[in-house]
Protein backbone atom coordinates (compact mmCIF):
# COMPACT_ATOMS: atom_id res chain seq x y z
CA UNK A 1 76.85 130.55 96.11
CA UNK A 2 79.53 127.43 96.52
CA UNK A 3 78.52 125.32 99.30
CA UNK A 4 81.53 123.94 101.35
CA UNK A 5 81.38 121.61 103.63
CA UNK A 6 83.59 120.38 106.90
CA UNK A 7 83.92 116.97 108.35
CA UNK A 8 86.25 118.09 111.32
CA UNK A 9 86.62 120.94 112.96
CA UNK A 10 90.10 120.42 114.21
CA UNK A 11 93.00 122.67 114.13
CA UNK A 12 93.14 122.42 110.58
CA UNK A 13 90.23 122.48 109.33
CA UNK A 14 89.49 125.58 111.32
CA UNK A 15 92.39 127.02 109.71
CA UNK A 16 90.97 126.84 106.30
CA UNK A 17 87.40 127.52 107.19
CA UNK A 18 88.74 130.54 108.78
CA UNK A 19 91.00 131.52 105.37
CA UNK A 20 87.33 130.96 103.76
CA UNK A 21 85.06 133.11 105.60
CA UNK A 22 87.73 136.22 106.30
CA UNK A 23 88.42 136.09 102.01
CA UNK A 24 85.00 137.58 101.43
CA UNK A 25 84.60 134.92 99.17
CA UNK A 26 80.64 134.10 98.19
CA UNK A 27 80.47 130.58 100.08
CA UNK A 28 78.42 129.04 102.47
CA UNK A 29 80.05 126.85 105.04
CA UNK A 30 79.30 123.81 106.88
CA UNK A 31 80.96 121.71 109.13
CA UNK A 32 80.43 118.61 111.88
CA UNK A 33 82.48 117.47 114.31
CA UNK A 34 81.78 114.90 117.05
CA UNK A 35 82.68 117.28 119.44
CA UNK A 36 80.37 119.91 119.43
CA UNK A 37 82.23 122.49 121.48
CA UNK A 38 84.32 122.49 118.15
CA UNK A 39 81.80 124.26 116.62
CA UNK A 40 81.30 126.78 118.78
CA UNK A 41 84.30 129.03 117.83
CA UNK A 42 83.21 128.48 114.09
CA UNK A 43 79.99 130.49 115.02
CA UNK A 44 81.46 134.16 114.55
CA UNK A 45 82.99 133.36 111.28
CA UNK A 46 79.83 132.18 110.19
CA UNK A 47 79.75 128.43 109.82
CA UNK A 48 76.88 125.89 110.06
CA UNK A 49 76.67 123.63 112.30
CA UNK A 50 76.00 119.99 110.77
CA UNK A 51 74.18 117.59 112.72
CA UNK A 52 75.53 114.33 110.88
CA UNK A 53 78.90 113.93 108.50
CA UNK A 54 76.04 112.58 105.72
CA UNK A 55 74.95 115.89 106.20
CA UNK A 56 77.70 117.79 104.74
CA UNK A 57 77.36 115.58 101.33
CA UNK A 58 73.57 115.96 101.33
CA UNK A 59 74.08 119.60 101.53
CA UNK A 60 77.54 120.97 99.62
CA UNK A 61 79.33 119.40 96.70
CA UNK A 62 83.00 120.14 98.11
CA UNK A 63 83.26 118.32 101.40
CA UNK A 64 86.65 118.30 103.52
CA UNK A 65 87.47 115.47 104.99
CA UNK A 66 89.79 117.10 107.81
CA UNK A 67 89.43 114.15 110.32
CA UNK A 68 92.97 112.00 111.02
CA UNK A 69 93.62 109.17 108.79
CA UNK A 70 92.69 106.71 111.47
CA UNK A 71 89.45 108.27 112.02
CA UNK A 72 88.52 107.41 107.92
CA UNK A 73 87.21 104.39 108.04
CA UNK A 74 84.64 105.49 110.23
CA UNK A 75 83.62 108.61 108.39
CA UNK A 76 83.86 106.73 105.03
CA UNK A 77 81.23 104.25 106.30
CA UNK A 78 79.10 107.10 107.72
CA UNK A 79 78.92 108.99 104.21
CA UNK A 80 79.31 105.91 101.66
CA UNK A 81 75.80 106.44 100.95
CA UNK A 82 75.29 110.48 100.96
CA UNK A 83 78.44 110.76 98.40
CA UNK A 84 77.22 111.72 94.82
CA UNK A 85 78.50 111.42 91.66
CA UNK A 86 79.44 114.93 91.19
CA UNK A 87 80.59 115.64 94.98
CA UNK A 88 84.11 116.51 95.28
CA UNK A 89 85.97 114.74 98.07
CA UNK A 90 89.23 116.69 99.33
CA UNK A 91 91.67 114.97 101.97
CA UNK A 92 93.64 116.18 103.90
CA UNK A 93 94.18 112.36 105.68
CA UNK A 94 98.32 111.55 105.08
CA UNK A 95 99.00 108.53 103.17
CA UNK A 96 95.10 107.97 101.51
CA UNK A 97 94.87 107.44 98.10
CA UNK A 98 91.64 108.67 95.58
CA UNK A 99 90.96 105.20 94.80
CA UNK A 100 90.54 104.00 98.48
CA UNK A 101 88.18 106.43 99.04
CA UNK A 102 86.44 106.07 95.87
CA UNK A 103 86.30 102.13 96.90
CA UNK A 104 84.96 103.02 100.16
CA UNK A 105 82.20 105.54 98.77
CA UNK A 106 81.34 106.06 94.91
CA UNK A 107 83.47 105.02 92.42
CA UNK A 108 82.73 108.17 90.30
CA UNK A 109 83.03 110.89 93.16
CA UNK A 110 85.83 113.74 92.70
CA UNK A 111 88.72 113.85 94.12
CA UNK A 112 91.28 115.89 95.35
CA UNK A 113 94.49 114.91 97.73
CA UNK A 114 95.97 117.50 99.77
CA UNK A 115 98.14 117.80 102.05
CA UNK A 116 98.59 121.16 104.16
CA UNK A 117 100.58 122.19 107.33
CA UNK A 118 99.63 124.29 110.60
CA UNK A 119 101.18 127.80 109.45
CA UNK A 120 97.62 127.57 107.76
CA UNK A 121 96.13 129.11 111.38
CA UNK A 122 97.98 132.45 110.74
CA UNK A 123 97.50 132.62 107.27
CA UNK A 124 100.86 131.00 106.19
CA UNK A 125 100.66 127.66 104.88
CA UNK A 126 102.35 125.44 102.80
CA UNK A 127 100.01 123.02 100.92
CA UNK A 128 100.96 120.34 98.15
CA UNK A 129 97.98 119.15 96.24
CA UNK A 130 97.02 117.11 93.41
CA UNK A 131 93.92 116.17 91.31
CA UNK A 132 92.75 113.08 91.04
CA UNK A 133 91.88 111.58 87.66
CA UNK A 134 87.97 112.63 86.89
CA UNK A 135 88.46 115.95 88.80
CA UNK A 136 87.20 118.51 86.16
CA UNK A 137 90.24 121.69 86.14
CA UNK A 138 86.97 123.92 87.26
CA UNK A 139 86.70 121.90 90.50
CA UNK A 140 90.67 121.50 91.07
CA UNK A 141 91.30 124.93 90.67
CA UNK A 142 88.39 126.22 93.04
CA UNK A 143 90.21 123.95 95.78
CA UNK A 144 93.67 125.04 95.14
CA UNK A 145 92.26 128.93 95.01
CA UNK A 146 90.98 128.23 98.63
CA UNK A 147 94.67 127.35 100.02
CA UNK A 148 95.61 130.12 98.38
CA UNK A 149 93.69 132.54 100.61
CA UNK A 150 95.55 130.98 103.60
CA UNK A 151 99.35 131.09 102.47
CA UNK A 152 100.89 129.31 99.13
CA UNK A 153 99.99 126.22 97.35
CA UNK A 154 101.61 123.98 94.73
CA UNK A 155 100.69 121.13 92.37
CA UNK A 156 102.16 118.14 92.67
CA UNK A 157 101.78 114.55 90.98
CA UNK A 158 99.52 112.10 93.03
CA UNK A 159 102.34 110.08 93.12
CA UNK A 160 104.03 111.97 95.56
CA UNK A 161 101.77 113.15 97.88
CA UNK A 162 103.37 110.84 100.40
CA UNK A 163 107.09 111.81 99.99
CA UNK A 164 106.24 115.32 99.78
CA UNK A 165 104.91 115.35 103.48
CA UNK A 166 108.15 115.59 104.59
CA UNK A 167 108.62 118.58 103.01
CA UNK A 168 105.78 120.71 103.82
CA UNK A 169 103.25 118.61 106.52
CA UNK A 170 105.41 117.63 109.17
CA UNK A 171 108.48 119.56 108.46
CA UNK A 172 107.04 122.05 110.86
CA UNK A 173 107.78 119.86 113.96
CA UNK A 174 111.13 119.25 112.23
CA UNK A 175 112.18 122.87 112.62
CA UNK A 176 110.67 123.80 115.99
CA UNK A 177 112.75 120.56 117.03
CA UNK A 178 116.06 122.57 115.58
CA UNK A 179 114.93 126.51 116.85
CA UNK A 180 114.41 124.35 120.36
CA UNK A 181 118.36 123.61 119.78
CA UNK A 182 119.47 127.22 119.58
CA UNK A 183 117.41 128.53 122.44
CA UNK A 184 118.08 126.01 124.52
CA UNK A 185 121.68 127.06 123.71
CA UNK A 186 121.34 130.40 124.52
CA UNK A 187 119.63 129.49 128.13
CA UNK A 188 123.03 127.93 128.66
CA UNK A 189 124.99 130.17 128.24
CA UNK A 190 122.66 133.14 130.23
CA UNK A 191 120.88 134.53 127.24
CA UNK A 192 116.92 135.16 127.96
CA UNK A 193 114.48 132.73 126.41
CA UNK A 194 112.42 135.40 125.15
CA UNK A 195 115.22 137.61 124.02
CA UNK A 196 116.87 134.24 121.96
CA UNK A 197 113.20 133.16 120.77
CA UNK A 198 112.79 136.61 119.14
CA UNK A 199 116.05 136.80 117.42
CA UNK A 200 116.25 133.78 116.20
CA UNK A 201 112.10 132.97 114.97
CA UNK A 202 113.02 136.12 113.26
CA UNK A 203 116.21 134.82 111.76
CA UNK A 204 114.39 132.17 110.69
CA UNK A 205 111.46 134.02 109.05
CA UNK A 206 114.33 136.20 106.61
CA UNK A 207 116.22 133.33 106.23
CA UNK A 208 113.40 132.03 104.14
CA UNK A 209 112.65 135.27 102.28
CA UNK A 210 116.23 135.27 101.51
CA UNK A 211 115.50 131.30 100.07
CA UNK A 212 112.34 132.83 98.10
CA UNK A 213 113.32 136.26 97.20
CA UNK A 214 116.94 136.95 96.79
CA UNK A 215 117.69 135.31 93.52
CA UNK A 216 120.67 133.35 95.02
CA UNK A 217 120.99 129.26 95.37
CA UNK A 218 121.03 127.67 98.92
CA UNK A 219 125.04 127.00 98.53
CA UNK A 220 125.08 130.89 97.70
CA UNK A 221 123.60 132.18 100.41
CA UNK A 222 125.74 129.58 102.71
CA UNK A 223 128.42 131.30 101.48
CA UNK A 224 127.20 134.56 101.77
CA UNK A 225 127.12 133.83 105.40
CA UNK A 226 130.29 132.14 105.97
CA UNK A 227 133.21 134.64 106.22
CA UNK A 228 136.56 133.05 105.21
CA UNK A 229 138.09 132.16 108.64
CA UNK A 230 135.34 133.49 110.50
CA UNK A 231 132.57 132.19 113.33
CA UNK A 232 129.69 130.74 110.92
CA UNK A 233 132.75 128.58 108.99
CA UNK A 234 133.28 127.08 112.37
CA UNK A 235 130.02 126.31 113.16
CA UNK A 236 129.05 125.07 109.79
CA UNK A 237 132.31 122.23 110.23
CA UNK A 238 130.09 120.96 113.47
CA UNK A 239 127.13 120.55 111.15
CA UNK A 240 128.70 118.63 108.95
CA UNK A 241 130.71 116.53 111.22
CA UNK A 242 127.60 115.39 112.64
CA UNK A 243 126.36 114.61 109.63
CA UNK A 244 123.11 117.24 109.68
CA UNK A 245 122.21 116.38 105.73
CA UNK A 246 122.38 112.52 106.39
CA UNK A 247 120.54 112.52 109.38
CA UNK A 248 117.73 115.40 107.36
CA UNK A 249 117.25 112.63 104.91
CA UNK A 250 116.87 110.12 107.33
CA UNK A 251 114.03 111.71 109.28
CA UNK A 252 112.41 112.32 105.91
CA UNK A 253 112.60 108.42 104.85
CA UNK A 254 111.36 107.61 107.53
CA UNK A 255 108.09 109.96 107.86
CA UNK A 256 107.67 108.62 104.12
CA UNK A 257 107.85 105.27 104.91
CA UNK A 258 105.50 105.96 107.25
CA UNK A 259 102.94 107.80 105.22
CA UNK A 260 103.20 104.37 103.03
CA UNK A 261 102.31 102.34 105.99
CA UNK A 262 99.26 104.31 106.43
CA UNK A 263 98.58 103.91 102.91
CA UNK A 264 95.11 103.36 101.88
């Protein structure tokens, strides 16, 4: 049996515990969190509570460190000395490289980056990941498999795991921001909340099977939409007037220039 082990027991890293223990999968888990009313809904999935984060390293070889990236330095310290050569370290912190926390613990630990959103707490994430250079494929691919049970996962070069936030870890907040747009439209013009909030999360939801499963390009399914002379035409001359696909870049520069500031 694989142990696995928790430092944080957070929104997301309840998420993926949770994807863990309802896979059927043969692993023990462990986890510690500060607060230990965190804990406490970990229970009937069938967690351990830890009583120290050295713990989890004294105790499992993959340990999660699912704490926020200005919470790290603290953990780091607290485990520098439980971290093995063979433990494998996986990150979920935005903006932390391997080599800072290889610095801060054991120079020979394993490593993998990863970087996950919160669709992961119904089972529909989106997580980017890469391995880390002395990360055997065995260990890598046990970590990616785990994402897996909570929604899809792809590999990506550890040079990007700060621009590709944008695309998968905050983008979230990005498109509640827009869907908060539409219904707040529709409350203007007398349309329920609830009524608007159902059409359109749906909307949303086949919009992005159509992306995934229809075979078509973005620009094709634009125009699939957009009848010559019609309402979406209209609408889509507004879009671009304000400049939507500037200002979409813009807000992803700048959460990637922020994931640089972080940068460890």
């Amino acid at each position: 049996m694989t142990s696995v082990g928790f430092i944080g027991a957070g929104n997301m890293g309840f998420a993926i515990m949770k994807g863990i223990a309802q896979s059927g999968n043969d692993v023990m888990l462990c986890a510690y969190d500060k607060d230990a009313s965190k804990l406490e809904r970990l229970k009937e999935h069938g967690v351990n509570p830890l009583l120290s984060e050295s713990e989890a390293f004294e105790k499992c070889k993959y340990v999660f460190l699912a704490v926020k990236p200005q919470q790290l330095d603290d953990v780091l310290d607290a485990v520098k000395n439980a971290v093995k050569d063979d433990s494998v370290i996986v990150s979920i912190c935005a903006g932390i490289t391997a080599e800072y926390i290889r610095t801060k613990t054991n120079e020979n630990a394993r490593v993998v980056l990863v970087m996950p959103n919160t669709p992961l707490l119904l089972g529909e994430g989106a997580t980017a990941l890469s391995k880390a250079e002395g990360t055997t494929d065995e260990e890598f691919s046990f970590v990616c498999n785990i994402f897996g049970l909570c929604g899809e996962y792809a590999v990506v070069s550890p040079d990007k795991m700060k621009e590709i936030i944008a695309i998968n870890g905050s983008s979230p907040a990005f498109i509640y921001l827009y869907a908060k747009a539409f219904i707040d439209y529709a409350k203007s013009v007398d349309i329920g909340e609830e009524t608007a909030t159902k059409l359109f999360a749906k909307t949303l939801i086949g919009s992005a099977k159509m992306i995934t499963d229809s075979g078509n390009t973005i620009e094709q399914l634009i125009e699939m939409v957009s009848s010559k002379g019609g309402t979406t035409i209209e609408g889509l001359k507004k879009l671009r007037e304000g400049n939507l696909e500037e200002t979409v870049a813009e807000c992803c520069r700048a959460c990637t220039k922020r994931a640089y500031e972080l940068s460890k």
